[in-house]
ModelCIF file with pLDDT and N, C-alpha, C, O atoms, coordinates in Angstrom:
data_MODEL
#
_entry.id   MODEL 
#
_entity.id                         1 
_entity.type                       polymer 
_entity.pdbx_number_of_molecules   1 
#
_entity_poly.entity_id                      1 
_entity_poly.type                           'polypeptide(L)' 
_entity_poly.nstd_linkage                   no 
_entity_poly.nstd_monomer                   no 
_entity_poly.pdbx_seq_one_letter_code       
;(UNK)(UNK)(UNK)(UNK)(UNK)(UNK)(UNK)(UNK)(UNK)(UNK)(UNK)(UNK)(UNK)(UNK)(UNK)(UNK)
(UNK)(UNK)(UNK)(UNK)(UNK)(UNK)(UNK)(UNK)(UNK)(UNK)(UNK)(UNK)(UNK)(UNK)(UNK)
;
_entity_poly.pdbx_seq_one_letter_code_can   XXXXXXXXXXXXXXXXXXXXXXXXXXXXXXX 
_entity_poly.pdbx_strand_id                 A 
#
loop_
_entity_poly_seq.entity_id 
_entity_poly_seq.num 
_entity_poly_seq.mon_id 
_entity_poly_seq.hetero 
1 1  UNK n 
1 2  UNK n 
1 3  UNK n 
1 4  UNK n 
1 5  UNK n 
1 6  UNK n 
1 7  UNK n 
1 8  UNK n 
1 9  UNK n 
1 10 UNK n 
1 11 UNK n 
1 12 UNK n 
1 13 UNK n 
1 14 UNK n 
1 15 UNK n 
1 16 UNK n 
1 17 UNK n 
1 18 UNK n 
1 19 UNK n 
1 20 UNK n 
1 21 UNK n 
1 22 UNK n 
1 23 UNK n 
1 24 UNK n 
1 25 UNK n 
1 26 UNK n 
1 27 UNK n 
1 28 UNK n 
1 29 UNK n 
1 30 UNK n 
1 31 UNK n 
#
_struct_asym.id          A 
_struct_asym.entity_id   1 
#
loop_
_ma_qa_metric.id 
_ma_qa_metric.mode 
_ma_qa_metric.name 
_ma_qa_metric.software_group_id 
_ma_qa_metric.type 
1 global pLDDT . pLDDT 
2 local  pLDDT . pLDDT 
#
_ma_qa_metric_global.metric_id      1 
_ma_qa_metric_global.metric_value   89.68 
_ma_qa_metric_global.model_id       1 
_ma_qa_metric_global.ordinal_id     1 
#
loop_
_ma_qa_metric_local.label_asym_id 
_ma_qa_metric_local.label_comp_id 
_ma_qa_metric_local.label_seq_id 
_ma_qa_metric_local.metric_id 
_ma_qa_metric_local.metric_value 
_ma_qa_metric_local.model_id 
_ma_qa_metric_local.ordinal_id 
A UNK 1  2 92.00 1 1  
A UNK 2  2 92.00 1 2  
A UNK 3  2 92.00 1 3  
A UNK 4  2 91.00 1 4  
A UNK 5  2 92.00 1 5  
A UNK 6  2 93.00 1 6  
A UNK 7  2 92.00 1 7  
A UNK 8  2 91.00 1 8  
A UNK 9  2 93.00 1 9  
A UNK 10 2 92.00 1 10 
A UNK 11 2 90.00 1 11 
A UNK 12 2 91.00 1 12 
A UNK 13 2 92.00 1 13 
A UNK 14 2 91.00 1 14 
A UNK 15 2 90.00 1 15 
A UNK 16 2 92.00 1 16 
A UNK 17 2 92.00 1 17 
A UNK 18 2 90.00 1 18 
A UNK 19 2 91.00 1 19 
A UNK 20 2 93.00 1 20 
A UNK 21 2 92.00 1 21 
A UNK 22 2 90.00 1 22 
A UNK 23 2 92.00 1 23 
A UNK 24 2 91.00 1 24 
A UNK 25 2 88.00 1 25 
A UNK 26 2 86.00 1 26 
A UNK 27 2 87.00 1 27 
A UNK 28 2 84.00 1 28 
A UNK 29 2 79.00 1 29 
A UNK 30 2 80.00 1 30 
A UNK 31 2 79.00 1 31 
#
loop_
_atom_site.group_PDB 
_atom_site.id 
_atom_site.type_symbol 
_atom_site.label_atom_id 
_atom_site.label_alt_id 
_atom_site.label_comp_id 
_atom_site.label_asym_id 
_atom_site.label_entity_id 
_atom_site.label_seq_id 
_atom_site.pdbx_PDB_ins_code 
_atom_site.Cartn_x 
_atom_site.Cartn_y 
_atom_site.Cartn_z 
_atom_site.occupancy 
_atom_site.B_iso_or_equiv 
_atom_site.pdbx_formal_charge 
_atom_site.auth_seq_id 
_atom_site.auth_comp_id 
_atom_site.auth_asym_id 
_atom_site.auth_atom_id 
_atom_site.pdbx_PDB_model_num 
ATOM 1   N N  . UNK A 1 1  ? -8.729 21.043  -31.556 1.00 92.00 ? 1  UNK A N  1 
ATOM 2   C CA . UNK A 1 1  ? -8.316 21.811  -30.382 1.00 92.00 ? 1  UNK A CA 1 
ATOM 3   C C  . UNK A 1 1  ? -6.993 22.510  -30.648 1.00 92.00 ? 1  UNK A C  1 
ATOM 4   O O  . UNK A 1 1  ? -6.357 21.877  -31.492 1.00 92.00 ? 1  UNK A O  1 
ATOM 5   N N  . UNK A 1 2  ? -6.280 23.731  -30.167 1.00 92.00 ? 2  UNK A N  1 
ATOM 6   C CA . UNK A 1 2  ? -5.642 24.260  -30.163 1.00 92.00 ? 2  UNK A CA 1 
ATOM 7   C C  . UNK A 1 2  ? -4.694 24.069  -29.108 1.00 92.00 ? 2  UNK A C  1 
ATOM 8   O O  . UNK A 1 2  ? -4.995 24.463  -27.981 1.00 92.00 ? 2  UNK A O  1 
ATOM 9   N N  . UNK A 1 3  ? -3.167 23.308  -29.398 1.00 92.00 ? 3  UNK A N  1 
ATOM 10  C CA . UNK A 1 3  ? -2.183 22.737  -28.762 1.00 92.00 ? 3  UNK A CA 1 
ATOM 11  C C  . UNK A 1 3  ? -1.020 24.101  -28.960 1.00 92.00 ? 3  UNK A C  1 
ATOM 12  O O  . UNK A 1 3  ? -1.042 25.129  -29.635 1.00 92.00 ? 3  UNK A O  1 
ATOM 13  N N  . UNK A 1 4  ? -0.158 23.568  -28.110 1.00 91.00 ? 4  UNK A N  1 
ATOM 14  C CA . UNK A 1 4  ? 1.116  23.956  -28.475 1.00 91.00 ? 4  UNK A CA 1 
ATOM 15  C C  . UNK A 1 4  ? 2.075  23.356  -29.592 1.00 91.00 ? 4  UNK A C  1 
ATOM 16  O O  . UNK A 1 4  ? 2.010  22.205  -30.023 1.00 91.00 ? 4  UNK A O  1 
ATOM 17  N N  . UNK A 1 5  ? 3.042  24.409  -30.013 1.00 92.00 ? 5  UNK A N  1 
ATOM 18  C CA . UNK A 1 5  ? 3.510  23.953  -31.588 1.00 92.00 ? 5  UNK A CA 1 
ATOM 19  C C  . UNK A 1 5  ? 4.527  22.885  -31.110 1.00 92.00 ? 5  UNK A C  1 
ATOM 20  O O  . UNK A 1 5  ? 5.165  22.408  -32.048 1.00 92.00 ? 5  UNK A O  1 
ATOM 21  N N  . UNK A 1 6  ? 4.904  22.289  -29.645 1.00 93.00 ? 6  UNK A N  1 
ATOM 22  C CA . UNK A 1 6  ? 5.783  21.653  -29.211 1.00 93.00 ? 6  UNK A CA 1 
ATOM 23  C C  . UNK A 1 6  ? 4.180  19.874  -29.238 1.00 93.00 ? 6  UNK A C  1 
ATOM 24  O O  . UNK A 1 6  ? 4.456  18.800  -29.772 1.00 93.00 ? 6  UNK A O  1 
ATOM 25  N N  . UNK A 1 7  ? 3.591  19.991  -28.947 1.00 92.00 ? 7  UNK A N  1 
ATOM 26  C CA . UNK A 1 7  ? 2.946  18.760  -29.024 1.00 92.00 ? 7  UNK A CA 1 
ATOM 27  C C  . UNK A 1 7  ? 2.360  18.621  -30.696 1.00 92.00 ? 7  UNK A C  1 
ATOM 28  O O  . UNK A 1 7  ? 2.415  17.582  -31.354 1.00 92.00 ? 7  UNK A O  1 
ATOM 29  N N  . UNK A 1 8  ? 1.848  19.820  -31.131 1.00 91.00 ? 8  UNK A N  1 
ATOM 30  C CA . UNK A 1 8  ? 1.938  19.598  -32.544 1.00 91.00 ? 8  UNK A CA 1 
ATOM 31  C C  . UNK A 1 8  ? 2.974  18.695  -33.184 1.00 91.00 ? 8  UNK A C  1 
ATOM 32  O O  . UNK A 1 8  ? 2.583  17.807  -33.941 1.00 91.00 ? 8  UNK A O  1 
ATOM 33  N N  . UNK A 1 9  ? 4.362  18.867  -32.917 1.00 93.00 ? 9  UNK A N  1 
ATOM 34  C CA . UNK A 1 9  ? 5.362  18.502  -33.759 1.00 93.00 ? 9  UNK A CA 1 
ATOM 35  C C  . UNK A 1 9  ? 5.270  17.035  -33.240 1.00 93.00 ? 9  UNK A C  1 
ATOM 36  O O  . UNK A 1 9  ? 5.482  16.095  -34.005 1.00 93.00 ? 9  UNK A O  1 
ATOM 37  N N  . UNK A 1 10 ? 4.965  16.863  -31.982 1.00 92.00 ? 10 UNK A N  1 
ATOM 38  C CA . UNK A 1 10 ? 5.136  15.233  -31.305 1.00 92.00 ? 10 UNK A CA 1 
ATOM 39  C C  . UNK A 1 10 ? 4.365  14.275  -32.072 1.00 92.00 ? 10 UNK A C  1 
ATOM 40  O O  . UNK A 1 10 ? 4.814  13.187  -32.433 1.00 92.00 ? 10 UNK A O  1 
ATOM 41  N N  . UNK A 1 11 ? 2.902  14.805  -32.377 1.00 90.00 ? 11 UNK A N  1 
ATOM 42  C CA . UNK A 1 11 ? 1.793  14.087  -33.221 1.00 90.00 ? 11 UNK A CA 1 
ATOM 43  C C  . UNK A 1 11 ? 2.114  13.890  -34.601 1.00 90.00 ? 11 UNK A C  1 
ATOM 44  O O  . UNK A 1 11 ? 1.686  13.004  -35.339 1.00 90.00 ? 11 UNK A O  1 
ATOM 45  N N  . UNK A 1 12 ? 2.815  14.699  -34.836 1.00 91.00 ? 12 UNK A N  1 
ATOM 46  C CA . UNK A 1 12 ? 3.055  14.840  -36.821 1.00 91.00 ? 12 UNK A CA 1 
ATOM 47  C C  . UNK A 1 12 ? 4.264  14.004  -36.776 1.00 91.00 ? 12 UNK A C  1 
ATOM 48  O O  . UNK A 1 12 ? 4.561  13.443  -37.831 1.00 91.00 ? 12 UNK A O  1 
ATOM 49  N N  . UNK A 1 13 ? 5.150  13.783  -35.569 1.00 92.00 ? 13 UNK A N  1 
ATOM 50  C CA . UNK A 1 13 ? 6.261  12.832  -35.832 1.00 92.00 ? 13 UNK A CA 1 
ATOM 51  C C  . UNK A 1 13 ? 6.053  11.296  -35.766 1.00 92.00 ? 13 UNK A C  1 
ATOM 52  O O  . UNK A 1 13 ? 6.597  10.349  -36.335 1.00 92.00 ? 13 UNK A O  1 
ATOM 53  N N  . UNK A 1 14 ? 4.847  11.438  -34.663 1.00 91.00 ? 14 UNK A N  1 
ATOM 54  C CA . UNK A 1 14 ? 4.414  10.010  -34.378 1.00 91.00 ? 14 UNK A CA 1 
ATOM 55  C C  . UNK A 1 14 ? 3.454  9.615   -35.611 1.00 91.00 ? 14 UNK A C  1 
ATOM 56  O O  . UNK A 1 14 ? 3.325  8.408   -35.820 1.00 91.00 ? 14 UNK A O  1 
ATOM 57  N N  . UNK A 1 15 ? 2.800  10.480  -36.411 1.00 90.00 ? 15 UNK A N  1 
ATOM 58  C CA . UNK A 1 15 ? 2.015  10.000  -37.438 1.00 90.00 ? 15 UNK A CA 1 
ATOM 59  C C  . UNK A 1 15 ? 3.048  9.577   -38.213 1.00 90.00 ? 15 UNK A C  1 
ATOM 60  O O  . UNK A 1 15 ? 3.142  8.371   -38.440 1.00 90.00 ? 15 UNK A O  1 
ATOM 61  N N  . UNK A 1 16 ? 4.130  10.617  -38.823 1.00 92.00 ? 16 UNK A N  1 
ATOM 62  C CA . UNK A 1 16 ? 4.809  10.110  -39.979 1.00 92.00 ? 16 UNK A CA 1 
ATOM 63  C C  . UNK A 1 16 ? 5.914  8.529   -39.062 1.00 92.00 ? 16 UNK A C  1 
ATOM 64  O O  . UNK A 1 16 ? 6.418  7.864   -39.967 1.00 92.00 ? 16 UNK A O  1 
ATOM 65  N N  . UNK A 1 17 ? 6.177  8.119   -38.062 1.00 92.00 ? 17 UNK A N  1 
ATOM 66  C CA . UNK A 1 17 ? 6.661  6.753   -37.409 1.00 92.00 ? 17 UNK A CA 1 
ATOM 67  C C  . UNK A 1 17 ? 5.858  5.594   -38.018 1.00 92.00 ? 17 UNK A C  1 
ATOM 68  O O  . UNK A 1 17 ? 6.227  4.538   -38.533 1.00 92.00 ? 17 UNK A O  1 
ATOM 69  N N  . UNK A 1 18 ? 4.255  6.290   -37.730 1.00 90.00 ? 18 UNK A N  1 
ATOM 70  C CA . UNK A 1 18 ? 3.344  5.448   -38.058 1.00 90.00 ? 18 UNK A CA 1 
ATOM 71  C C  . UNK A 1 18 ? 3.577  4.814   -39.641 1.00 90.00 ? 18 UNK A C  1 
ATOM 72  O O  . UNK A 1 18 ? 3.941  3.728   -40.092 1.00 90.00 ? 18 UNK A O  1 
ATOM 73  N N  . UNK A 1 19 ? 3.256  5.808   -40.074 1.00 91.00 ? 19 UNK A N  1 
ATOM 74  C CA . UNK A 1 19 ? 3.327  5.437   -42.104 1.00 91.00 ? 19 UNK A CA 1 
ATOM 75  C C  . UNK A 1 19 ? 4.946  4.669   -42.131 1.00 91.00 ? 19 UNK A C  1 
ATOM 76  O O  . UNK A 1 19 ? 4.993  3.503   -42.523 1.00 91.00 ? 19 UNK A O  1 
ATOM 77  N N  . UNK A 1 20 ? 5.607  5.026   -41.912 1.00 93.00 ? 20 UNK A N  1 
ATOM 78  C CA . UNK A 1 20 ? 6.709  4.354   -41.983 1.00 93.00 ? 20 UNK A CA 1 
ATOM 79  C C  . UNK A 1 20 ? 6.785  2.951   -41.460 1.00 93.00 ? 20 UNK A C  1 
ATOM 80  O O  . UNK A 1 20 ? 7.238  2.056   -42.173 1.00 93.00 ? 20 UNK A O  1 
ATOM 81  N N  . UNK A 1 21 ? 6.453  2.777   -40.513 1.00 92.00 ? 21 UNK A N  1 
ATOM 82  C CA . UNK A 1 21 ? 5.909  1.406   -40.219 1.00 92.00 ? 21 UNK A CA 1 
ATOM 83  C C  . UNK A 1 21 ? 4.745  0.666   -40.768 1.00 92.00 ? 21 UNK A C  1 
ATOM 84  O O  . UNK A 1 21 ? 4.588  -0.446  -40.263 1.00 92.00 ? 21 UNK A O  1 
ATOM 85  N N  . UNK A 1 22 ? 4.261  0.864   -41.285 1.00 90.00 ? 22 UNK A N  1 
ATOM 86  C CA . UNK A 1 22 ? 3.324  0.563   -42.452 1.00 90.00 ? 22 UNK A CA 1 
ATOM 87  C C  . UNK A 1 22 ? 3.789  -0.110  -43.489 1.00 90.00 ? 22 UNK A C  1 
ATOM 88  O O  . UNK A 1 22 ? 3.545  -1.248  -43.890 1.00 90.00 ? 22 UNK A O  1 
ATOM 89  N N  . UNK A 1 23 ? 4.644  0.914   -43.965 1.00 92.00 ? 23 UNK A N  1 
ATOM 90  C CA . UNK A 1 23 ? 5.234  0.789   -45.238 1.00 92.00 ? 23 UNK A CA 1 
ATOM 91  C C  . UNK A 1 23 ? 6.095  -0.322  -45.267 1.00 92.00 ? 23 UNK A C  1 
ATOM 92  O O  . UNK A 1 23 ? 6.071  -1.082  -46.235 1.00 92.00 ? 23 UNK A O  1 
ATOM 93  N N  . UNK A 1 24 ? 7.051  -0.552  -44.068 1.00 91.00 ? 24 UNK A N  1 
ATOM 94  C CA . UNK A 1 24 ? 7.886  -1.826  -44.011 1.00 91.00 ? 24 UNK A CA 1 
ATOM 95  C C  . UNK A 1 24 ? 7.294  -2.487  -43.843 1.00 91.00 ? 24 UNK A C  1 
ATOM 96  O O  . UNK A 1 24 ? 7.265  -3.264  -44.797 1.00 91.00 ? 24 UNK A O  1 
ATOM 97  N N  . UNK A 1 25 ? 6.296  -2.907  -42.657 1.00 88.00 ? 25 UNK A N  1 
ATOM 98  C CA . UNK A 1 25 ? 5.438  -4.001  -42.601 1.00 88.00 ? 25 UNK A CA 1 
ATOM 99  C C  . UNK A 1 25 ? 4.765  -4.698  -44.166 1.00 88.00 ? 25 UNK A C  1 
ATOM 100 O O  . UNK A 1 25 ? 4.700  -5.899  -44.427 1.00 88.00 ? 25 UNK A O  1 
ATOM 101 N N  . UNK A 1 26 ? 4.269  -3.434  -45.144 1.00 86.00 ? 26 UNK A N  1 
ATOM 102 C CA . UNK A 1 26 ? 3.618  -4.200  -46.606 1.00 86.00 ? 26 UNK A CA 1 
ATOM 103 C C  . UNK A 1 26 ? 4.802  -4.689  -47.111 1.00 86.00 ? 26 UNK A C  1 
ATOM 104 O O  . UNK A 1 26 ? 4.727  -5.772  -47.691 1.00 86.00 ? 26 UNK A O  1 
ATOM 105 N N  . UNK A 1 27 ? 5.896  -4.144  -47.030 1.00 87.00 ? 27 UNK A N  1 
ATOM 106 C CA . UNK A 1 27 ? 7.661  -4.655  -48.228 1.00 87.00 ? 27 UNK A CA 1 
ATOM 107 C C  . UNK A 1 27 ? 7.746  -5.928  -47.723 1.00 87.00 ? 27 UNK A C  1 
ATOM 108 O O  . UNK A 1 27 ? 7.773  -6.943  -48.419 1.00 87.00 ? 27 UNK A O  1 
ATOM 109 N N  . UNK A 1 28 ? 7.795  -5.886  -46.305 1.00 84.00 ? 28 UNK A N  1 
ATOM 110 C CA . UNK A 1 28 ? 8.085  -7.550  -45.923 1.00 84.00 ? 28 UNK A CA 1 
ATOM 111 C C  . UNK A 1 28 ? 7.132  -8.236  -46.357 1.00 84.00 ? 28 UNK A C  1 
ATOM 112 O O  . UNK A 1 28 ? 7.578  -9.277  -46.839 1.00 84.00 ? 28 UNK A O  1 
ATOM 113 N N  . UNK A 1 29 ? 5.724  -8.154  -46.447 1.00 79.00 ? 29 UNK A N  1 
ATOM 114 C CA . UNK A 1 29 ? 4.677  -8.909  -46.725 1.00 79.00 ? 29 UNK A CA 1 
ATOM 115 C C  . UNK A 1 29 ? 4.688  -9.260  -48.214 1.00 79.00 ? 29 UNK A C  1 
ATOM 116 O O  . UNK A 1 29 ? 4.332  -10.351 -48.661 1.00 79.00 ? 29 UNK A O  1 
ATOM 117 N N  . UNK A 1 30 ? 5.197  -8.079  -49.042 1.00 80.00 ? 30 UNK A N  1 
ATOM 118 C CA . UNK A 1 30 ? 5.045  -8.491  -50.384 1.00 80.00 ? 30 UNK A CA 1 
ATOM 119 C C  . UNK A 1 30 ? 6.149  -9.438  -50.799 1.00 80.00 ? 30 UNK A C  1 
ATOM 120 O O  . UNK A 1 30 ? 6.058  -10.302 -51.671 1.00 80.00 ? 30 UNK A O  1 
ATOM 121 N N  . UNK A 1 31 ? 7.386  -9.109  -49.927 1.00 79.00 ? 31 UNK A N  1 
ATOM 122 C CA . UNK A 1 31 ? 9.056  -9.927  -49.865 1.00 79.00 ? 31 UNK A CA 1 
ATOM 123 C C  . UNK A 1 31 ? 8.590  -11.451 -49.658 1.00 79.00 ? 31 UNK A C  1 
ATOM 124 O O  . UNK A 1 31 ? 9.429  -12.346 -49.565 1.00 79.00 ? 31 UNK A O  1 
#
């Protein structure tokens, strides 16, 4: 669907939150 470039940016920030939380969650797991 075709959004505005203001909710675009909200989704691409909350995805990259996402991976980032990911990523700490595996460091602690492997820690």
């Amino acid at each position: 669907y075709l959004c505005t470039t203001e909710k675009a940016q909200a989704v691409i920030e909350k995805a990259e939150q996402r991976k980032r939380q990911k990523e700490e969650e595996y460091k602690a797991y492997i820690a």
